[in-house]
PDB file of N, CA and C in Angstrom:
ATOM      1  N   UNK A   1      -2.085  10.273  17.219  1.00  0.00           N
ATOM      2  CA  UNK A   1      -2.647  10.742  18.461  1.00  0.00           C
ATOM      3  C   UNK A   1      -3.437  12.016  18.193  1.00  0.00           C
ATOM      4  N   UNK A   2      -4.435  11.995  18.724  1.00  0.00           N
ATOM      5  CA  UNK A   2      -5.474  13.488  18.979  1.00  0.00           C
ATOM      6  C   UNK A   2      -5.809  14.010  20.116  1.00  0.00           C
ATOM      7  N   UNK A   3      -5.829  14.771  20.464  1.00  0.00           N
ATOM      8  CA  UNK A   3      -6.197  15.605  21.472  1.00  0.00           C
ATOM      9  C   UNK A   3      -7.624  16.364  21.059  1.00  0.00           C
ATOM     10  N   UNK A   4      -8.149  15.706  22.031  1.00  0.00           N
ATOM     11  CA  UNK A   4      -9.897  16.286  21.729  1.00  0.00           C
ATOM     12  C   UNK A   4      -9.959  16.827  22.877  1.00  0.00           C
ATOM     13  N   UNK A   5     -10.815  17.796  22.959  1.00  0.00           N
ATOM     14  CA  UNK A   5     -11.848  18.708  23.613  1.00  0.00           C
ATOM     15  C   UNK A   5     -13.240  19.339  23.350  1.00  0.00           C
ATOM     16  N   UNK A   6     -13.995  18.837  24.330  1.00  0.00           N
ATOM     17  CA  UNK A   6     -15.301  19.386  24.349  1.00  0.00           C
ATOM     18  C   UNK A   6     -15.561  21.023  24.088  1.00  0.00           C
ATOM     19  N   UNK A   7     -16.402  21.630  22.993  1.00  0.00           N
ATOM     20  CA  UNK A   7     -16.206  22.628  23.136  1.00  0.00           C
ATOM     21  C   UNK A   7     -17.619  23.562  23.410  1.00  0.00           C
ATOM     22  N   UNK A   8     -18.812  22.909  22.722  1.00  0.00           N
ATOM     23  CA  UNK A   8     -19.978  22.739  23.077  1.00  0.00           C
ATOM     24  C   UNK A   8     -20.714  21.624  23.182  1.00  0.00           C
ATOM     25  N   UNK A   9     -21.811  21.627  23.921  1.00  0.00           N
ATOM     26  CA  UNK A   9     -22.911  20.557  23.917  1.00  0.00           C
ATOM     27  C   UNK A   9     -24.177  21.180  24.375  1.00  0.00           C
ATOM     28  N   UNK A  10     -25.150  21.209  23.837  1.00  0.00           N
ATOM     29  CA  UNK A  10     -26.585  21.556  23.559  1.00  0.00           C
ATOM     30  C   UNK A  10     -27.389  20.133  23.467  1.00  0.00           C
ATOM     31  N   UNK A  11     -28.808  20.314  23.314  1.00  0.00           N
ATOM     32  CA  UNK A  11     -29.933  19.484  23.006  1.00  0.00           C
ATOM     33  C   UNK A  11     -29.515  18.901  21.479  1.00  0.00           C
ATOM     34  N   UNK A  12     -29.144  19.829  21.009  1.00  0.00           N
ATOM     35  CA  UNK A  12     -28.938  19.370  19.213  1.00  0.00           C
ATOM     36  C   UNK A  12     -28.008  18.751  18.761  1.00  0.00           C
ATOM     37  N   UNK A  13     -26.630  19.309  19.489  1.00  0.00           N
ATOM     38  CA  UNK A  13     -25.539  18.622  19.036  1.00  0.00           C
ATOM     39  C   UNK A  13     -24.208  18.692  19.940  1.00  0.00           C
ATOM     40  N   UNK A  14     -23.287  18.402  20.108  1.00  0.00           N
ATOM     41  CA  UNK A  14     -22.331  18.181  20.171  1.00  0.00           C
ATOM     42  C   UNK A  14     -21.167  18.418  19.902  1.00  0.00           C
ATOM     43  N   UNK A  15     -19.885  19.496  20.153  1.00  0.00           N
ATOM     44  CA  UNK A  15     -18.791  20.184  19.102  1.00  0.00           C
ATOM     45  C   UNK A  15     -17.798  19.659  19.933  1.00  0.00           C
ATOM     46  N   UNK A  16     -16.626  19.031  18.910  1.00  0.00           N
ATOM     47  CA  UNK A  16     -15.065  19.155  19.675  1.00  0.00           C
ATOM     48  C   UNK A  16     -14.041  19.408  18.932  1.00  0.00           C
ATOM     49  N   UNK A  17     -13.273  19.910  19.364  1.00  0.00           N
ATOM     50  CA  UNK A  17     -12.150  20.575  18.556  1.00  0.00           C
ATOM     51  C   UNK A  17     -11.218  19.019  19.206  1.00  0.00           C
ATOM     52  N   UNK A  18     -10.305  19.188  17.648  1.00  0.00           N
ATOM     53  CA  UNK A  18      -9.132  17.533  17.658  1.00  0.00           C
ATOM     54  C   UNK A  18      -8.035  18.681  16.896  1.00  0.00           C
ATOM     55  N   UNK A  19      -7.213  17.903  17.623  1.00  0.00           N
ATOM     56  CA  UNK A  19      -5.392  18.699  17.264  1.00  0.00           C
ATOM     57  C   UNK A  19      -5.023  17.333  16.996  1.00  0.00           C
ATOM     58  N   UNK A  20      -4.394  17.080  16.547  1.00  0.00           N
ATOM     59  CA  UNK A  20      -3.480  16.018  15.875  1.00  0.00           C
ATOM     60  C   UNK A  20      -1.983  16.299  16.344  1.00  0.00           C
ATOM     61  N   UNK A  21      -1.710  15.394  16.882  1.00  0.00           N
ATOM     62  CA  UNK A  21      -0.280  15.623  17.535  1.00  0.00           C
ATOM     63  C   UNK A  21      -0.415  16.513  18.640  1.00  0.00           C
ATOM     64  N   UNK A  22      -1.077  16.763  18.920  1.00  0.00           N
ATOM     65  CA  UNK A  22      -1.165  18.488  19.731  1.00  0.00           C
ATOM     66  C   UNK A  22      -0.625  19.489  19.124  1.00  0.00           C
ATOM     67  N   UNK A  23      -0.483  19.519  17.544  1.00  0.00           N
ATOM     68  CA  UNK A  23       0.469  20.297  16.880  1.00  0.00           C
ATOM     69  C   UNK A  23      -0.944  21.393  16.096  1.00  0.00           C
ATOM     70  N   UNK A  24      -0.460  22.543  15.845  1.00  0.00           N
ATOM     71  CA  UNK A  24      -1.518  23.590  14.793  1.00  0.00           C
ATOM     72  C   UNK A  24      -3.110  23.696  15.316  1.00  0.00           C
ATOM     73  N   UNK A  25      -3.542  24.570  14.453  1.00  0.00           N
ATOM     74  CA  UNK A  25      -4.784  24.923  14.649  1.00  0.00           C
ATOM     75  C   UNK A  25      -6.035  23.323  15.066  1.00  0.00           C
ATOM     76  N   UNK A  26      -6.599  23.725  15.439  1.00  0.00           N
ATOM     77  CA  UNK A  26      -7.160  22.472  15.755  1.00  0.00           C
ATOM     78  C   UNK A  26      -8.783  22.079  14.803  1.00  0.00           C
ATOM     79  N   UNK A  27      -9.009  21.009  14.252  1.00  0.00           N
ATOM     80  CA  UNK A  27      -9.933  21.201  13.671  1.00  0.00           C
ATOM     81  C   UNK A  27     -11.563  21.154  14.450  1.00  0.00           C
ATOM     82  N   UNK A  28     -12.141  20.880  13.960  1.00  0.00           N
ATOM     83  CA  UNK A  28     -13.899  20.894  14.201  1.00  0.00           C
ATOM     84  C   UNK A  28     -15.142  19.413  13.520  1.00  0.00           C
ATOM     85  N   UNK A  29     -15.321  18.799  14.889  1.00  0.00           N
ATOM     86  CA  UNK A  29     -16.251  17.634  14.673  1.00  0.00           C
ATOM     87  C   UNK A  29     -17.459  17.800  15.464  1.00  0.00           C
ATOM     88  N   UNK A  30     -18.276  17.648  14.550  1.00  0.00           N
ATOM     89  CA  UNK A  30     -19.922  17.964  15.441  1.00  0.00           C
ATOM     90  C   UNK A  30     -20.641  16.574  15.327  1.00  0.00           C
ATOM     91  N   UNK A  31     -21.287  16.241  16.603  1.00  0.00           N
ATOM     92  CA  UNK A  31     -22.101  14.974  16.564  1.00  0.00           C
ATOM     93  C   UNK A  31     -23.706  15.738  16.716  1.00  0.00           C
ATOM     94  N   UNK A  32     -24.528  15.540  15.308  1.00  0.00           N
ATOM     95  CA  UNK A  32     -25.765  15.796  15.558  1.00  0.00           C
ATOM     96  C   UNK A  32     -26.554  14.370  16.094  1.00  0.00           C
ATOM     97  N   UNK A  33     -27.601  14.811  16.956  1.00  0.00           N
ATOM     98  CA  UNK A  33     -28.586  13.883  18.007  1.00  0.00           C
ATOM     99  C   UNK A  33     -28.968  13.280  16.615  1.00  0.00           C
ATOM    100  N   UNK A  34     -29.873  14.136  15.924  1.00  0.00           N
ATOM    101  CA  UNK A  34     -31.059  13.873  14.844  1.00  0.00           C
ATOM    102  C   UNK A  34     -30.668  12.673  14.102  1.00  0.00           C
ATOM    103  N   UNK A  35     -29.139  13.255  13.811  1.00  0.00           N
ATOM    104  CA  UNK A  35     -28.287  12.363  12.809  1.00  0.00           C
ATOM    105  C   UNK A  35     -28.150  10.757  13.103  1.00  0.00           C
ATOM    106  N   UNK A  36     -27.433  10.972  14.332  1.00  0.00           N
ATOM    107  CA  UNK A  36     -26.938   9.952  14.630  1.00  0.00           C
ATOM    108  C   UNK A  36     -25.839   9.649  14.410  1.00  0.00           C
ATOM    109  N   UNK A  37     -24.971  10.515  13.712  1.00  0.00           N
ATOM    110  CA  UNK A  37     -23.392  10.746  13.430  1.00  0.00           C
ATOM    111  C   UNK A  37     -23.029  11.785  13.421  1.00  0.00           C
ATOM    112  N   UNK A  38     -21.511  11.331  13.675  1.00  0.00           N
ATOM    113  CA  UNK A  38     -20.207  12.889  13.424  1.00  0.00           C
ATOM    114  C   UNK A  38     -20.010  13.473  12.702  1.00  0.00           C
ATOM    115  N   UNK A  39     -19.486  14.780  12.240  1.00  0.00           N
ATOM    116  CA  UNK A  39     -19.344  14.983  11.193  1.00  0.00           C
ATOM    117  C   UNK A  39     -18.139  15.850  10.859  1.00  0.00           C
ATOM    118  N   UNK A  40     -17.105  15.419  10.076  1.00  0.00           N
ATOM    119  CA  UNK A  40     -16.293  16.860  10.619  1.00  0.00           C
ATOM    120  C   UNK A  40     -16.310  18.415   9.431  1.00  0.00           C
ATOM    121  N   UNK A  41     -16.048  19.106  10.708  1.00  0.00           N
ATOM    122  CA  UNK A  41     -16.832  20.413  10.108  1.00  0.00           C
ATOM    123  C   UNK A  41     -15.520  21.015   9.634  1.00  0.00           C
ATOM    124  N   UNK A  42     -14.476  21.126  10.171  1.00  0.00           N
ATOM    125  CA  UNK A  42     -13.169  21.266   9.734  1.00  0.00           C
ATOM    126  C   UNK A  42     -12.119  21.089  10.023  1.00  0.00           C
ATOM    127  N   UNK A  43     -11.150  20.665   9.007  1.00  0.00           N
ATOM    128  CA  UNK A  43     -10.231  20.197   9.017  1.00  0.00           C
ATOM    129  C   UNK A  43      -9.167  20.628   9.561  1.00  0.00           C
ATOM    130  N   UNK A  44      -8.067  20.197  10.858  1.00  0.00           N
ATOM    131  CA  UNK A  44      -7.322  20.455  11.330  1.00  0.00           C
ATOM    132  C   UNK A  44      -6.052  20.703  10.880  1.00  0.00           C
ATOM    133  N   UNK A  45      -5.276  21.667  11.044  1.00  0.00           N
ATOM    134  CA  UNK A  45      -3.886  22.723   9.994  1.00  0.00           C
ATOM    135  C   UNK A  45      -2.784  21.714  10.229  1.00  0.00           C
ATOM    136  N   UNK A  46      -3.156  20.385  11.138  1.00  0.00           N
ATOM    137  CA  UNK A  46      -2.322  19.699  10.779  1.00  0.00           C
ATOM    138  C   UNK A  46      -2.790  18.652  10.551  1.00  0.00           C
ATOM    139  N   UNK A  47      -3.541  18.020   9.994  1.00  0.00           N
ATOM    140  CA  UNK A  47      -4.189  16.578   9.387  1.00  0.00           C
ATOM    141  C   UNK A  47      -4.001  16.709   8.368  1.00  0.00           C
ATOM    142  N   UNK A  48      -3.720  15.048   7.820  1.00  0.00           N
ATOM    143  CA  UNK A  48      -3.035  14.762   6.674  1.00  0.00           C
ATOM    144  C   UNK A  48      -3.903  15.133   5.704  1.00  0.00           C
ATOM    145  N   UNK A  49      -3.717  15.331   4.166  1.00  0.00           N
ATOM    146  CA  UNK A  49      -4.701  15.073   3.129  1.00  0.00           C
ATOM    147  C   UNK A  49      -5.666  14.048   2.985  1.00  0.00           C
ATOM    148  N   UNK A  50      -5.482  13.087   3.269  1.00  0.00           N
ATOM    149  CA  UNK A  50      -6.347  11.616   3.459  1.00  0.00           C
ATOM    150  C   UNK A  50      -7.437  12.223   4.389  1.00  0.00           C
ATOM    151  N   UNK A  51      -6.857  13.054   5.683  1.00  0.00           N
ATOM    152  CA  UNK A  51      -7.763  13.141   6.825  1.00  0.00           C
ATOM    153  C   UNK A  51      -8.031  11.900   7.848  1.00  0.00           C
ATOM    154  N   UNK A  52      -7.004  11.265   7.816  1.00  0.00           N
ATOM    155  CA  UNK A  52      -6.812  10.031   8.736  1.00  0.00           C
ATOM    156  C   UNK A  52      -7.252  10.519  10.438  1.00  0.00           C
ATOM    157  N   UNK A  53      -6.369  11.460  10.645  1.00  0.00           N
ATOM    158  CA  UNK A  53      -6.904  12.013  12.051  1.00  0.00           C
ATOM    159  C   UNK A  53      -8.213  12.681  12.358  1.00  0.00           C
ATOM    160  N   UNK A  54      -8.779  13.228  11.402  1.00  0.00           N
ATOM    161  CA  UNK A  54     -10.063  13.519  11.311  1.00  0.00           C
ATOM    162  C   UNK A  54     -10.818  12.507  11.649  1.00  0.00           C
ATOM    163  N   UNK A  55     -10.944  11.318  10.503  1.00  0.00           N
ATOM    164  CA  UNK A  55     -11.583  10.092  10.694  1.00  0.00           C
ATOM    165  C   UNK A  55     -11.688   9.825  12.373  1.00  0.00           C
ATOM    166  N   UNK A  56     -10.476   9.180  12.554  1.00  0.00           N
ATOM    167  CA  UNK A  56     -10.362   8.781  13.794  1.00  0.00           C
ATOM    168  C   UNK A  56     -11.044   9.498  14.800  1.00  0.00           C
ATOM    169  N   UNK A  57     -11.022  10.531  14.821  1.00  0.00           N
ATOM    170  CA  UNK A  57     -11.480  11.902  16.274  1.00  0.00           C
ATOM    171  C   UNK A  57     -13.353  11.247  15.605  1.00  0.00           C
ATOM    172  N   UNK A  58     -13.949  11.555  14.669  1.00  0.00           N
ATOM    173  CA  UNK A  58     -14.628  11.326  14.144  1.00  0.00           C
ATOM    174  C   UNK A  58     -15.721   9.840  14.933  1.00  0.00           C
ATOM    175  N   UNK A  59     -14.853   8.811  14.711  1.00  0.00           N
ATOM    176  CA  UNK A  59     -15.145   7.616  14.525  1.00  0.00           C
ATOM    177  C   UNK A  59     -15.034   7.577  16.704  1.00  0.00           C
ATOM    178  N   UNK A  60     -14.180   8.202  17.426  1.00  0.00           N
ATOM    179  CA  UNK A  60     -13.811   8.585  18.790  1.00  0.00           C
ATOM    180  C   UNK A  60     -15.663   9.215  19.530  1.00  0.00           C
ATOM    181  N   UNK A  61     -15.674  10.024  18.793  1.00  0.00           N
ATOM    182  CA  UNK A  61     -17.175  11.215  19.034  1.00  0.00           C
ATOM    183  C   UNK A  61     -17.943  10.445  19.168  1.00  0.00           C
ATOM    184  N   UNK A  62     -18.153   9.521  18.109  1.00  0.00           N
ATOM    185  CA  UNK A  62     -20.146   8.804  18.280  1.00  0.00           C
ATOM    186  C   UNK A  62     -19.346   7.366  18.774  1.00  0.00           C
ATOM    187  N   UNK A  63     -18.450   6.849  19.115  1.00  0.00           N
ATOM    188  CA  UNK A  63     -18.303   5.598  20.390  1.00  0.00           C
ATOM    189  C   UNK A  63     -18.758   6.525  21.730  1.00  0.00           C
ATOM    190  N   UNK A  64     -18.355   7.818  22.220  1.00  0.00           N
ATOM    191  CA  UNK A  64     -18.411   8.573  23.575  1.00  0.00           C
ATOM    192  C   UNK A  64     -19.778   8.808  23.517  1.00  0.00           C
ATOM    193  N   UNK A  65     -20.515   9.047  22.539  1.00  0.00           N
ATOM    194  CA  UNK A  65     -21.754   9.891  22.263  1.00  0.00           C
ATOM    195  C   UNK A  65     -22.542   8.403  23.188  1.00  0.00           C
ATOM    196  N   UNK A  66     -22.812   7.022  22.212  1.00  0.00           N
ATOM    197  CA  UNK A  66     -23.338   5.837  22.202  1.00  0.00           C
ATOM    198  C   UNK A  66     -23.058   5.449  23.537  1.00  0.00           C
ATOM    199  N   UNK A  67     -21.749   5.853  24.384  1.00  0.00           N
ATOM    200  CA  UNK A  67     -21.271   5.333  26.024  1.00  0.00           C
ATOM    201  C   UNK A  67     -21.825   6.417  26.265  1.00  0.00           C
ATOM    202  N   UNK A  68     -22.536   7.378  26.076  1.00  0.00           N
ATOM    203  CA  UNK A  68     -23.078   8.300  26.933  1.00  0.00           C
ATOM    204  C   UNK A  68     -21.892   8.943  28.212  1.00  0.00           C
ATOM    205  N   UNK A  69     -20.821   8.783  27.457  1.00  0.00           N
ATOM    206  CA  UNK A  69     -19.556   9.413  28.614  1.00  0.00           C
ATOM    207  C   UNK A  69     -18.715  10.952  27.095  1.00  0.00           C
ATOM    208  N   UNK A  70     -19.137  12.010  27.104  1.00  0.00           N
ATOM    209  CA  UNK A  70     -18.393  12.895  27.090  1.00  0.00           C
ATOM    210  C   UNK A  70     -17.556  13.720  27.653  1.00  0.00           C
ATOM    211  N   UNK A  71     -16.162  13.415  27.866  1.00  0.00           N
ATOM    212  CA  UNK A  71     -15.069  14.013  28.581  1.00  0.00           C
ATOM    213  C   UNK A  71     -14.837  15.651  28.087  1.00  0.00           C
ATOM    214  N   UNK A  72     -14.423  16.141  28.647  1.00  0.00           N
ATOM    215  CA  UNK A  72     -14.255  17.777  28.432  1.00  0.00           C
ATOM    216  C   UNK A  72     -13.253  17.527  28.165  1.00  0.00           C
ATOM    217  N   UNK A  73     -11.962  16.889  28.041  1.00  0.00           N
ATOM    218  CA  UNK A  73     -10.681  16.748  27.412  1.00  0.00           C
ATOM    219  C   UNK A  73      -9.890  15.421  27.631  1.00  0.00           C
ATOM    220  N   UNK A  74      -9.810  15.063  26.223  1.00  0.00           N
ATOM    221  CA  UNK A  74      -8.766  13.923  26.343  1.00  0.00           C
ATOM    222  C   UNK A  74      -8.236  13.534  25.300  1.00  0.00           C
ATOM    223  N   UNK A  75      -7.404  12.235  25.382  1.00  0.00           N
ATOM    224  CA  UNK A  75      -6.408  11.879  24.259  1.00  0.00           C
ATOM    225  C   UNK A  75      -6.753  10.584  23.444  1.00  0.00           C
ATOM    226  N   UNK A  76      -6.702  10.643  22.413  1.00  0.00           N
ATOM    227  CA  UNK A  76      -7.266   9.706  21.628  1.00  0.00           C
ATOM    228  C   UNK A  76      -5.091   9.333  21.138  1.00  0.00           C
ATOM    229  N   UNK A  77      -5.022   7.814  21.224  1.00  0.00           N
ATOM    230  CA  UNK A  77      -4.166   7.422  20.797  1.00  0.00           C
ATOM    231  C   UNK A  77      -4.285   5.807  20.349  1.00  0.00           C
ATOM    232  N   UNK A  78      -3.708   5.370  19.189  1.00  0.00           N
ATOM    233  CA  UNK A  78      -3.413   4.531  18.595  1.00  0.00           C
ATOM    234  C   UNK A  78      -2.433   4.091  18.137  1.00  0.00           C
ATOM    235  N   UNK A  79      -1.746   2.964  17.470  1.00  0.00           N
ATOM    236  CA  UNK A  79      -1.145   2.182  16.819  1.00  0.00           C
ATOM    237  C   UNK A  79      -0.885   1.389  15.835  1.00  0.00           C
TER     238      UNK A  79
END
């Protein structure tokens, strides 16, 4: 589970901070326009070494970006 939040959004890009578990510092994923993808900028004090939750928040950003629906806060959960 992640807990994302919107933290900026501009013409250029896109920032959200993802907590993993809702636990520790939270990391940093930016969706650039230009790009066309996410990217994460840093890694959250509690995501695994793999960066599995990263991915995910990641892979979460440019589905919301593409639905043209960015939420100011919500929960990303899986199974």
């Amino acid at each position: 589970m992640n807990k994302l939040e919107l933290k900026e959004y501009n013409d250029v890009y896109v920032r959200y901070l993802y907590t993993p578990e809702g636990k520790g510092e939270p990391g940093e994923i930016v969706y650039y326009f230009s790009d066309g993808a996410a990217k994460l900028e840093k890694r959250a004090e509690e995501d695994t070494a793999i960066g599995r939750y990263g991915y995910k928040a990641t892979r979460k950003i440019e589905e919301c970006v593409k639905e043209n629906n960015l939420p100011i806060k919500f929960t990303q959960a899986w199974y």
